[in-house]
PDB file of N, CA and C in Angstrom:
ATOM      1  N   UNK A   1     -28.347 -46.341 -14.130  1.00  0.00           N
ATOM      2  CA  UNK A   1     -29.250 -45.241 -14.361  1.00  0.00           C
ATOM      3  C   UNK A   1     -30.557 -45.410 -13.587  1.00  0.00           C
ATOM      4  N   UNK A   2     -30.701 -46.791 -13.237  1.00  0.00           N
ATOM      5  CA  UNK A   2     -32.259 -46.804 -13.110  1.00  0.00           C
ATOM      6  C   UNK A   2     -32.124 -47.042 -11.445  1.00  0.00           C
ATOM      7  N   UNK A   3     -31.158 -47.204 -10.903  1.00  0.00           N
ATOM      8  CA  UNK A   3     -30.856 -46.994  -9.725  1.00  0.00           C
ATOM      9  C   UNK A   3     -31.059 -45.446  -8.726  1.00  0.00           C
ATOM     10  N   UNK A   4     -30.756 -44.589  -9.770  1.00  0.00           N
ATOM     11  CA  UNK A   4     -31.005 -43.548  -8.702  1.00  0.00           C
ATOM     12  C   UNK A   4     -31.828 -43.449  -8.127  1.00  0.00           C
ATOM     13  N   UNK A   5     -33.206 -43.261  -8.359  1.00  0.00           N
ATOM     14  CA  UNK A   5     -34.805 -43.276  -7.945  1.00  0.00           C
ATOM     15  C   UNK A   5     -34.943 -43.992  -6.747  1.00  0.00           C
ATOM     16  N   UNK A   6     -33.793 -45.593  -6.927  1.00  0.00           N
ATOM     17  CA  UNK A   6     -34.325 -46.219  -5.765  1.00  0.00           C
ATOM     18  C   UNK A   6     -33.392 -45.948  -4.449  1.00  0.00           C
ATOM     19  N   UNK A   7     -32.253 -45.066  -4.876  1.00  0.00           N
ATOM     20  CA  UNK A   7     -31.812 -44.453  -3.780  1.00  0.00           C
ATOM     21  C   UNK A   7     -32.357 -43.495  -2.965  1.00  0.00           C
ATOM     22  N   UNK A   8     -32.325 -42.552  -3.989  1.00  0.00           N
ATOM     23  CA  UNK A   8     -33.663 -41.522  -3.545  1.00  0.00           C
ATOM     24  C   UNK A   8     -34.503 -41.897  -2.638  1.00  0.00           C
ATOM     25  N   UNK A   9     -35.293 -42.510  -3.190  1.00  0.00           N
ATOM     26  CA  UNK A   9     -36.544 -43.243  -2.573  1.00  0.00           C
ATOM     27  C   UNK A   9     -36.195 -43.793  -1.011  1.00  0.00           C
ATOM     28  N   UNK A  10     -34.860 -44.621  -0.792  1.00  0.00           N
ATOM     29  CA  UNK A  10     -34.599 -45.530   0.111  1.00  0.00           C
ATOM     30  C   UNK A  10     -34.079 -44.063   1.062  1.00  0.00           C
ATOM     31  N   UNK A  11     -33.240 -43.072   0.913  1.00  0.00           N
ATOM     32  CA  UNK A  11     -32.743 -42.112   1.727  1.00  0.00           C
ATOM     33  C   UNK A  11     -33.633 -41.458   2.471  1.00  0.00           C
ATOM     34  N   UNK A  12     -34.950 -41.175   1.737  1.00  0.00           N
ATOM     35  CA  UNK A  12     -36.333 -40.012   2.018  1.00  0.00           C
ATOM     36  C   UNK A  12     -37.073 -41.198   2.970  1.00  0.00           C
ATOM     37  N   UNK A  13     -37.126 -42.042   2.621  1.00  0.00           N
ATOM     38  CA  UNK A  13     -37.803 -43.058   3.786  1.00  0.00           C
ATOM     39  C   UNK A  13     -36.639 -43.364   4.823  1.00  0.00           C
ATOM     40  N   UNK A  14     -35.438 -43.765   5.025  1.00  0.00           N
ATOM     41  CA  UNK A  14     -34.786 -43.697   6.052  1.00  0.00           C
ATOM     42  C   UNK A  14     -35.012 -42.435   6.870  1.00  0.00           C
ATOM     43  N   UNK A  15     -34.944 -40.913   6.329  1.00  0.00           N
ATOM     44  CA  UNK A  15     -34.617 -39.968   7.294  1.00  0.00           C
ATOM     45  C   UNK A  15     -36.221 -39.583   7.652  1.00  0.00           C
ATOM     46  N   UNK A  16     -37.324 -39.904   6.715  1.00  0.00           N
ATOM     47  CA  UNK A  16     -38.244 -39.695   7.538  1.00  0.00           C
ATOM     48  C   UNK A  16     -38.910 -40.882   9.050  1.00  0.00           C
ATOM     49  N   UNK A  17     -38.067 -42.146   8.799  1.00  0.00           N
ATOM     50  CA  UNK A  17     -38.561 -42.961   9.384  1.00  0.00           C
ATOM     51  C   UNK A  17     -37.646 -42.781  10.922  1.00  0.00           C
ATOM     52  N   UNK A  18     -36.339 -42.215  10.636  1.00  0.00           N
ATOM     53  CA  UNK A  18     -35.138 -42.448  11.694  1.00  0.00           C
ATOM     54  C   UNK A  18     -35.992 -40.970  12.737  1.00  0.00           C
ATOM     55  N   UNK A  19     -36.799 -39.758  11.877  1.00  0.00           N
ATOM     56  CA  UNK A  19     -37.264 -38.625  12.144  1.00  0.00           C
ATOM     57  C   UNK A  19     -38.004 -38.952  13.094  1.00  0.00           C
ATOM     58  N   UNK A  20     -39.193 -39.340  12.762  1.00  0.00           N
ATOM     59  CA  UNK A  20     -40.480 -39.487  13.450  1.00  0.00           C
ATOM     60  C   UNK A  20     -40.167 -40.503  14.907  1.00  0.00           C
ATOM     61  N   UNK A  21     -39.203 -41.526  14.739  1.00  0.00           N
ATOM     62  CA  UNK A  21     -38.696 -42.429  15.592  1.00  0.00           C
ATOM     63  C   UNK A  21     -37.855 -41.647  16.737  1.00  0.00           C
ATOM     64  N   UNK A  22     -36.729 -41.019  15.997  1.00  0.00           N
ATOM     65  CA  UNK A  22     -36.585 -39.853  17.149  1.00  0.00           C
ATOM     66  C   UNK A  22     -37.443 -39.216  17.573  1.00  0.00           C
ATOM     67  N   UNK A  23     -38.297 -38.129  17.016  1.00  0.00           N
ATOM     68  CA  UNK A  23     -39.601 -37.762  17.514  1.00  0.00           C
ATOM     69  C   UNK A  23     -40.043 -37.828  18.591  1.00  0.00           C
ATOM     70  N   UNK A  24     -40.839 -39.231  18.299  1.00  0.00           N
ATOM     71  CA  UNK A  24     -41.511 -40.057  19.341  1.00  0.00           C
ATOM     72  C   UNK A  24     -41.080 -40.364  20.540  1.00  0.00           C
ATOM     73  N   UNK A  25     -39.955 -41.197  20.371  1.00  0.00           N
ATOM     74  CA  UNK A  25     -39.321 -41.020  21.537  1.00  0.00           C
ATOM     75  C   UNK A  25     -38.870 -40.008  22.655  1.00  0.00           C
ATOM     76  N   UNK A  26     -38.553 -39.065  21.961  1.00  0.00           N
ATOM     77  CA  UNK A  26     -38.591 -38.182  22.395  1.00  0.00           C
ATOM     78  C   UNK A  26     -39.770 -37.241  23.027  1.00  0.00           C
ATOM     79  N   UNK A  27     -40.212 -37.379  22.508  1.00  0.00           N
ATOM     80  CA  UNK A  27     -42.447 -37.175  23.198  1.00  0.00           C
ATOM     81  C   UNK A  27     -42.463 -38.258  24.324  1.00  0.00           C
ATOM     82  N   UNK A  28     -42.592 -39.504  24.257  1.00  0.00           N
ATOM     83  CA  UNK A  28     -42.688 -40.111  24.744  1.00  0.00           C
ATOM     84  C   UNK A  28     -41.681 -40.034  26.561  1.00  0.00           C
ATOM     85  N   UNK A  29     -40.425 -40.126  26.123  1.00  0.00           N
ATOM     86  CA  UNK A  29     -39.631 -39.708  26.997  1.00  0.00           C
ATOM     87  C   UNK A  29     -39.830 -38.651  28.227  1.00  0.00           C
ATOM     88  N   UNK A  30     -40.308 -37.424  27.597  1.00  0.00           N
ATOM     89  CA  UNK A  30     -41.102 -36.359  28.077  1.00  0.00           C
ATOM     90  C   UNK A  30     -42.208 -36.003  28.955  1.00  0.00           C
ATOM     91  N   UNK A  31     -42.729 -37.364  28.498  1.00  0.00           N
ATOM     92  CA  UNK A  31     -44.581 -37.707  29.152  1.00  0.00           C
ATOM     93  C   UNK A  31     -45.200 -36.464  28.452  1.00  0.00           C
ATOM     94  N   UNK A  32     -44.669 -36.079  27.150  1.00  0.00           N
ATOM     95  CA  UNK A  32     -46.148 -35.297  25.949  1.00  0.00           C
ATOM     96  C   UNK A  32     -46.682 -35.896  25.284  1.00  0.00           C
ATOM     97  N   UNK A  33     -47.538 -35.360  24.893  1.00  0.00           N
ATOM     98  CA  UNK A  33     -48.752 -36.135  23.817  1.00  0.00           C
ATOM     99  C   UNK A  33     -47.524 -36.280  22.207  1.00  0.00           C
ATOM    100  N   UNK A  34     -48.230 -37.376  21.750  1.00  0.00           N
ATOM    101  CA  UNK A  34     -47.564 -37.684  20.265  1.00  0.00           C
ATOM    102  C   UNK A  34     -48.508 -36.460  19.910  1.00  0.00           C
ATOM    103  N   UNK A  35     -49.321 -36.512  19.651  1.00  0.00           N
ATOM    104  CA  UNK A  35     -50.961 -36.140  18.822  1.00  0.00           C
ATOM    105  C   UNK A  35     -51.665 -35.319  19.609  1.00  0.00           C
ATOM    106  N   UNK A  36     -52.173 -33.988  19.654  1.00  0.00           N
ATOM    107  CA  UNK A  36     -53.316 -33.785  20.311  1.00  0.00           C
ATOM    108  C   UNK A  36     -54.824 -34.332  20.305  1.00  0.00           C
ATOM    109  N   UNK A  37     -55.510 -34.498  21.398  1.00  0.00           N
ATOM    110  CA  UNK A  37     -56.568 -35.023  21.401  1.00  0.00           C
ATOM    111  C   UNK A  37     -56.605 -36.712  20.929  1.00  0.00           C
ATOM    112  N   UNK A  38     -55.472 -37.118  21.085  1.00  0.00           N
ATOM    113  CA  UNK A  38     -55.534 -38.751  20.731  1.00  0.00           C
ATOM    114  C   UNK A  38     -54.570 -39.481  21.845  1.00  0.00           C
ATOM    115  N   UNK A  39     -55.735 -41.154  22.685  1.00  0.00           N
ATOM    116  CA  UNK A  39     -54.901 -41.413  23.609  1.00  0.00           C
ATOM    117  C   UNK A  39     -53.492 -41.579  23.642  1.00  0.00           C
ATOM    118  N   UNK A  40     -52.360 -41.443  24.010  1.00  0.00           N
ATOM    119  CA  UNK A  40     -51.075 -41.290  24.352  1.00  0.00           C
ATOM    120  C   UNK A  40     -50.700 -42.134  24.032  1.00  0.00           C
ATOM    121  N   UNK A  41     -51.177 -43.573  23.919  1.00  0.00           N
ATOM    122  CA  UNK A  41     -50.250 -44.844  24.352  1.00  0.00           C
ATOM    123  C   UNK A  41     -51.190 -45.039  22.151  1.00  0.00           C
ATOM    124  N   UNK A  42     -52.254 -44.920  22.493  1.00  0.00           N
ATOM    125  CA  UNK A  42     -52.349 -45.201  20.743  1.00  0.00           C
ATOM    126  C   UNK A  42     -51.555 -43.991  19.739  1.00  0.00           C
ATOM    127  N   UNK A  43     -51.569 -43.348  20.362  1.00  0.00           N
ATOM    128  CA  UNK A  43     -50.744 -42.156  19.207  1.00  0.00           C
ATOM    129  C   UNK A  43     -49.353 -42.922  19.409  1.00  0.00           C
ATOM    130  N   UNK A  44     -48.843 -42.979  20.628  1.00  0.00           N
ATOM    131  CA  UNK A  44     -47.460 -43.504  20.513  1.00  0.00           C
ATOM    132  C   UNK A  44     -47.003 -44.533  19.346  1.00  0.00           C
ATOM    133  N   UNK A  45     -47.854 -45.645  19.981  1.00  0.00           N
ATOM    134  CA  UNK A  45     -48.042 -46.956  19.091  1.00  0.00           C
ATOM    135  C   UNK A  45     -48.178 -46.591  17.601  1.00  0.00           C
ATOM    136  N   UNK A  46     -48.813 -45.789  16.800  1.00  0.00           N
ATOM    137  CA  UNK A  46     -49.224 -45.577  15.869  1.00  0.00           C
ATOM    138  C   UNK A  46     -48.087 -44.736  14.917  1.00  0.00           C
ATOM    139  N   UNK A  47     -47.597 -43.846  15.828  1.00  0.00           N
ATOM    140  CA  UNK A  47     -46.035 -43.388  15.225  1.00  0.00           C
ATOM    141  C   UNK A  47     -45.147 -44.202  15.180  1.00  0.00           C
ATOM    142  N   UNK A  48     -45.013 -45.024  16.074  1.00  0.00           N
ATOM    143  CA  UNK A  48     -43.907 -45.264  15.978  1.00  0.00           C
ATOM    144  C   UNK A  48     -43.863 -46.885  14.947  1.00  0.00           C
ATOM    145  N   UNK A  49     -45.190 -47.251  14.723  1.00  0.00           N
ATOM    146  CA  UNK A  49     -45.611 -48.204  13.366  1.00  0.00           C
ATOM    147  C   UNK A  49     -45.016 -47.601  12.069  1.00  0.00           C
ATOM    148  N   UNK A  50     -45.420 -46.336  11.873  1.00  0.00           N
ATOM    149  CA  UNK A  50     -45.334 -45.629  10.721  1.00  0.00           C
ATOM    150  C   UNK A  50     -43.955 -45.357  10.725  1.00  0.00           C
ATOM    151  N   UNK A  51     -43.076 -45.238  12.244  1.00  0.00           N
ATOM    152  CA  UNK A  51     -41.583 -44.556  11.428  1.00  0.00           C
ATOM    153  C   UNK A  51     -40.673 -46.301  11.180  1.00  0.00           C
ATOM    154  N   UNK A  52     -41.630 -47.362  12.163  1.00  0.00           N
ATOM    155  CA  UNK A  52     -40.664 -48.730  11.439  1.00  0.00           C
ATOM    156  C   UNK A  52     -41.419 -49.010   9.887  1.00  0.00           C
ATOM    157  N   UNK A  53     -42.020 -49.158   9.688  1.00  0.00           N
ATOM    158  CA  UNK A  53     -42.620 -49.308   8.751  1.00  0.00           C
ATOM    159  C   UNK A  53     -41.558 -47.967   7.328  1.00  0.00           C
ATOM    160  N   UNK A  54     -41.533 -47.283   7.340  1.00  0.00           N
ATOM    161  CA  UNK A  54     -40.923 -46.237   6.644  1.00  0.00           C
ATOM    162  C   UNK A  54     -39.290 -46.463   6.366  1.00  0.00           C
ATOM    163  N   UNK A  55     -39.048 -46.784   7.982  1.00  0.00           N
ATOM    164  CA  UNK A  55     -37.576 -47.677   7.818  1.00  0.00           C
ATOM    165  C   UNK A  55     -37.528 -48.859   7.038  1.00  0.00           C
ATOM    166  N   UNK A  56     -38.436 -49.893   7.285  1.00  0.00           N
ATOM    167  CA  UNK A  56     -38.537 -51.091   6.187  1.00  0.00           C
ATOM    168  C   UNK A  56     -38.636 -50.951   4.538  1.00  0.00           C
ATOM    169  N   UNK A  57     -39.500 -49.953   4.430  1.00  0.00           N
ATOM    170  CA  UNK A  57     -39.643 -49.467   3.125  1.00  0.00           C
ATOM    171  C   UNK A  57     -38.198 -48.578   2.702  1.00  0.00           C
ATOM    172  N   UNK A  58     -37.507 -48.329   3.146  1.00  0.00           N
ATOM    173  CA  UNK A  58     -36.400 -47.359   3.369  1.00  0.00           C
ATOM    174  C   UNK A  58     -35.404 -48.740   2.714  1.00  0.00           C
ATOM    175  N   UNK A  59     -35.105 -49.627   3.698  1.00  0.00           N
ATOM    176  CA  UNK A  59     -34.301 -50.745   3.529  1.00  0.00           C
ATOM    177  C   UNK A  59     -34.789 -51.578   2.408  1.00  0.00           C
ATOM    178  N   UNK A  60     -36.001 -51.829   1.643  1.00  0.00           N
ATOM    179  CA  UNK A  60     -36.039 -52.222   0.858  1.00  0.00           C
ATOM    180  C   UNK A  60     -36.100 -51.934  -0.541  1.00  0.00           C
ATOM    181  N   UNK A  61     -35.931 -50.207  -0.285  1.00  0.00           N
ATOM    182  CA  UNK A  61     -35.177 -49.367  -1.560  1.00  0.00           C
ATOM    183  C   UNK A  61     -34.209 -49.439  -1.874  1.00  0.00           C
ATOM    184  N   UNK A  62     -33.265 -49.705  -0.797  1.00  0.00           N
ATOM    185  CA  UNK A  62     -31.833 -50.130  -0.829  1.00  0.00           C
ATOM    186  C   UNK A  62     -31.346 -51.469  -1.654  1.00  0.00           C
ATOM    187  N   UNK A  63     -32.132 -52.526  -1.355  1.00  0.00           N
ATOM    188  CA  UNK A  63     -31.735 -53.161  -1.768  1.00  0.00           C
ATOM    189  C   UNK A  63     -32.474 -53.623  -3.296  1.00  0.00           C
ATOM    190  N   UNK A  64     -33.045 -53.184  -3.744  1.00  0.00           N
ATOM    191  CA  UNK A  64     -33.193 -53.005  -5.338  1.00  0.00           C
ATOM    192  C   UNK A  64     -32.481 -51.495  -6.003  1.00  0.00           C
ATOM    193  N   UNK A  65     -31.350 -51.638  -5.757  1.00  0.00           N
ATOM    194  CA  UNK A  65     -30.740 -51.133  -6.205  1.00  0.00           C
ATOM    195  C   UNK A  65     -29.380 -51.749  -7.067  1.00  0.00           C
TER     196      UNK A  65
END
């Protein structure tokens, strides 16, 4: 029972983390801005922290389950 939540939890952080990671790359790939008005290489860097980071948190929903 007390498992669902942390599935939940672990799915919504995988697809937002796998999201933004595609994303980025995809910006990146492109030569577009992540961000308007923010340097390129720190916006990059900064997304793409947040979509591993989201993945980690993602994977460690998983496994308290």
């Amino acid at each position: 029972m007390e498992s669902g939540p942390a599935i939940f939890a672990g799915v919504v952080f995988a697809l937002f983390g796998s999201g933004l990671l595609v994303w980025t790359a995809a910006r990146v790939r492109r030569r577009e801005p992540v961000a308007l008005g923010v340097s390129p290489v720190a916006s990059a860097t900064l997304a793409s922290i947040a979509a591993v980071l989201a993945l980690t948190l993602g994977a460690w929903c998983f496994t308290q389950v």
